[in-house]
C-alpha atoms as a PDB file:
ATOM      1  CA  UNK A   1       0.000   0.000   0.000  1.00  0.00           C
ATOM      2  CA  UNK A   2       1.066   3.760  -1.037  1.00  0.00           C
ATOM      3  CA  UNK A   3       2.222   6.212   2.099  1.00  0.00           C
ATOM      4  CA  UNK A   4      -0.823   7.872   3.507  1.00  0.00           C
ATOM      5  CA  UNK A   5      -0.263  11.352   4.441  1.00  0.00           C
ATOM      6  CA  UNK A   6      -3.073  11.973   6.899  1.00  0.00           C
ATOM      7  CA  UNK A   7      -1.736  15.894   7.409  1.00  0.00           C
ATOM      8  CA  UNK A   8      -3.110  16.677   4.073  1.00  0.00           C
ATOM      9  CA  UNK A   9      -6.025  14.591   2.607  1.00  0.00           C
ATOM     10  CA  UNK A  10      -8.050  15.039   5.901  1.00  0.00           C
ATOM     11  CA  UNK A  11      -7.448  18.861   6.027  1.00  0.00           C
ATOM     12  CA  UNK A  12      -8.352  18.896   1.643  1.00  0.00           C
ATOM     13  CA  UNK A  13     -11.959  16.794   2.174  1.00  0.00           C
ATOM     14  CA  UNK A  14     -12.686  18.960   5.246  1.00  0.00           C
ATOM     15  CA  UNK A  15     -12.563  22.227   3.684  1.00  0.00           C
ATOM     16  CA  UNK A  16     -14.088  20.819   0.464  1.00  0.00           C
ATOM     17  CA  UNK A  17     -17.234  19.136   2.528  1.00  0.00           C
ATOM     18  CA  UNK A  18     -17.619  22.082   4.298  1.00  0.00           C
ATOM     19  CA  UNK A  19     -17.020  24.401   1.308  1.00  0.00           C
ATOM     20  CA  UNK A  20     -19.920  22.605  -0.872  1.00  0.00           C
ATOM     21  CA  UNK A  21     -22.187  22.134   2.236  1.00  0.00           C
ATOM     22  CA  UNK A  22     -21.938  25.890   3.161  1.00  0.00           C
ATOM     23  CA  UNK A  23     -22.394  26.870  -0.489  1.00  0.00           C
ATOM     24  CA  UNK A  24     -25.375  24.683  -1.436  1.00  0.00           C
ATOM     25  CA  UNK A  25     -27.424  26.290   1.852  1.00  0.00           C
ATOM     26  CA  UNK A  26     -26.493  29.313   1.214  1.00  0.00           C
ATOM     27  CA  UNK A  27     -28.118  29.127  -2.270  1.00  0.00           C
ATOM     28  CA  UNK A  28     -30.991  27.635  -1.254  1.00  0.00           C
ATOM     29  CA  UNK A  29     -31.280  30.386   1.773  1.00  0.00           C
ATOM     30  CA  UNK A  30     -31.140  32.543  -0.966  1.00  0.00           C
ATOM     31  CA  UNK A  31     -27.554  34.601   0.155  1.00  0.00           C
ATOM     32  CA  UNK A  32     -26.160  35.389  -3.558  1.00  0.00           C
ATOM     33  CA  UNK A  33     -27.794  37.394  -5.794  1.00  0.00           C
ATOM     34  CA  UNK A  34     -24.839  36.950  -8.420  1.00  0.00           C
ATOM     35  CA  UNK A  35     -25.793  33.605 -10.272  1.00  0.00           C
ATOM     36  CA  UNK A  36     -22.655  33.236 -11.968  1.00  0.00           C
ATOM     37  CA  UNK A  37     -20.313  33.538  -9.270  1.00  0.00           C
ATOM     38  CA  UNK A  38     -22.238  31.089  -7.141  1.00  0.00           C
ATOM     39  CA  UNK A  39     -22.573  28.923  -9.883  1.00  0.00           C
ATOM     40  CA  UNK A  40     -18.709  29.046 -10.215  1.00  0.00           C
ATOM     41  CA  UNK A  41     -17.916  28.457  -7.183  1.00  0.00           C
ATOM     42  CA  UNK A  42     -19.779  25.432  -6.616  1.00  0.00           C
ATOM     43  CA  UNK A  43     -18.274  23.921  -9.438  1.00  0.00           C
ATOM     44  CA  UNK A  44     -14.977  24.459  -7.870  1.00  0.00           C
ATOM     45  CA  UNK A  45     -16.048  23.016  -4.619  1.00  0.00           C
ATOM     46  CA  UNK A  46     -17.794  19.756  -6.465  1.00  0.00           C
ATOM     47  CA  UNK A  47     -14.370  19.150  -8.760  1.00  0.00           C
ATOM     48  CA  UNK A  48     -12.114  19.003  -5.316  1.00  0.00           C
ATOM     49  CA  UNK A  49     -15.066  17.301  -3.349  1.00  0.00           C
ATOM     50  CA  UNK A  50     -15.120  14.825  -6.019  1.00  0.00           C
ATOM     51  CA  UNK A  51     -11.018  14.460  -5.762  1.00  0.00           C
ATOM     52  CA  UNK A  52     -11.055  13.993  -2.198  1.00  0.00           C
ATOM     53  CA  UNK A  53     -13.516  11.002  -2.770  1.00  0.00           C
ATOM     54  CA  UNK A  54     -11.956   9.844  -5.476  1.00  0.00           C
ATOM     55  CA  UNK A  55      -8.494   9.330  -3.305  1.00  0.00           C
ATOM     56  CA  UNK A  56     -10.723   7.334  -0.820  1.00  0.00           C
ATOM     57  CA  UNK A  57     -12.070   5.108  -2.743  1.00  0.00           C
ATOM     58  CA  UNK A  58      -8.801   4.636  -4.502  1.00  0.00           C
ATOM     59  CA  UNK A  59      -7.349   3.598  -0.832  1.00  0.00           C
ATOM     60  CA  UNK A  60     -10.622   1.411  -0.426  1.00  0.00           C
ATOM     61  CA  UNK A  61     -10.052  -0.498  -3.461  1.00  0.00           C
ATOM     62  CA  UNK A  62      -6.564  -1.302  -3.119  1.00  0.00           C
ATOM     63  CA  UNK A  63      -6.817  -1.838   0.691  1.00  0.00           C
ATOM     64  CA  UNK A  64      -9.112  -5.198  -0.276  1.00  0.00           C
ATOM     65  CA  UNK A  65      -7.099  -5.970  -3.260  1.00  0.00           C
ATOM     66  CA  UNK A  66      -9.374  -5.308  -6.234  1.00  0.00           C
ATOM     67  CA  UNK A  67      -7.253  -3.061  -7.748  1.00  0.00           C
ATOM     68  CA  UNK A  68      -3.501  -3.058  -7.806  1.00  0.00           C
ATOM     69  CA  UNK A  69      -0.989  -0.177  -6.819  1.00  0.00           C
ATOM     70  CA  UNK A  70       0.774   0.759  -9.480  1.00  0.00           C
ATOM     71  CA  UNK A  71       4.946   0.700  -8.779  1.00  0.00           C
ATOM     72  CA  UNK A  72       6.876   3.377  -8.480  1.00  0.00           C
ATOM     73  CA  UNK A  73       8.835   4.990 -11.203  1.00  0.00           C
END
């Protein structure tokens, strides 16, 4: 198994959870009048929310073996 570095992919899905949760209720509370920018800035908070899990479930799959780590260069 790869090195986990827990002092920076627990800090990264954090801040991206929190980012996209704090965003999406304050659209639906109604706190941006500026469609674009909101609309921007979600999209930057789903691509690194959507990085964050994809690490996970990268760890997940080759902690139970279905996938293989590749070696290193």
């Amino acid at each position: 198994m790869p090195q986990w570095r827990w002092r920076t992919l627990p800090v990264f899905f954090a801040f991206s959870l929190g980012g996209f949760i704090g965003l999406e209720v304050g659209i639906v509370a109604g706190g941006s009048d500026s469609q674009g920018l909101a609309l921007s800035a979600f999209a930057v908070f789903a691509v690194m929310l959507g990085l964050a899990f994809s690490r996970v479930m990268t760890r997940f799959l080759i902690s139970r073996q279905w996938i293989k780590p590749r070696p290193r260069r």
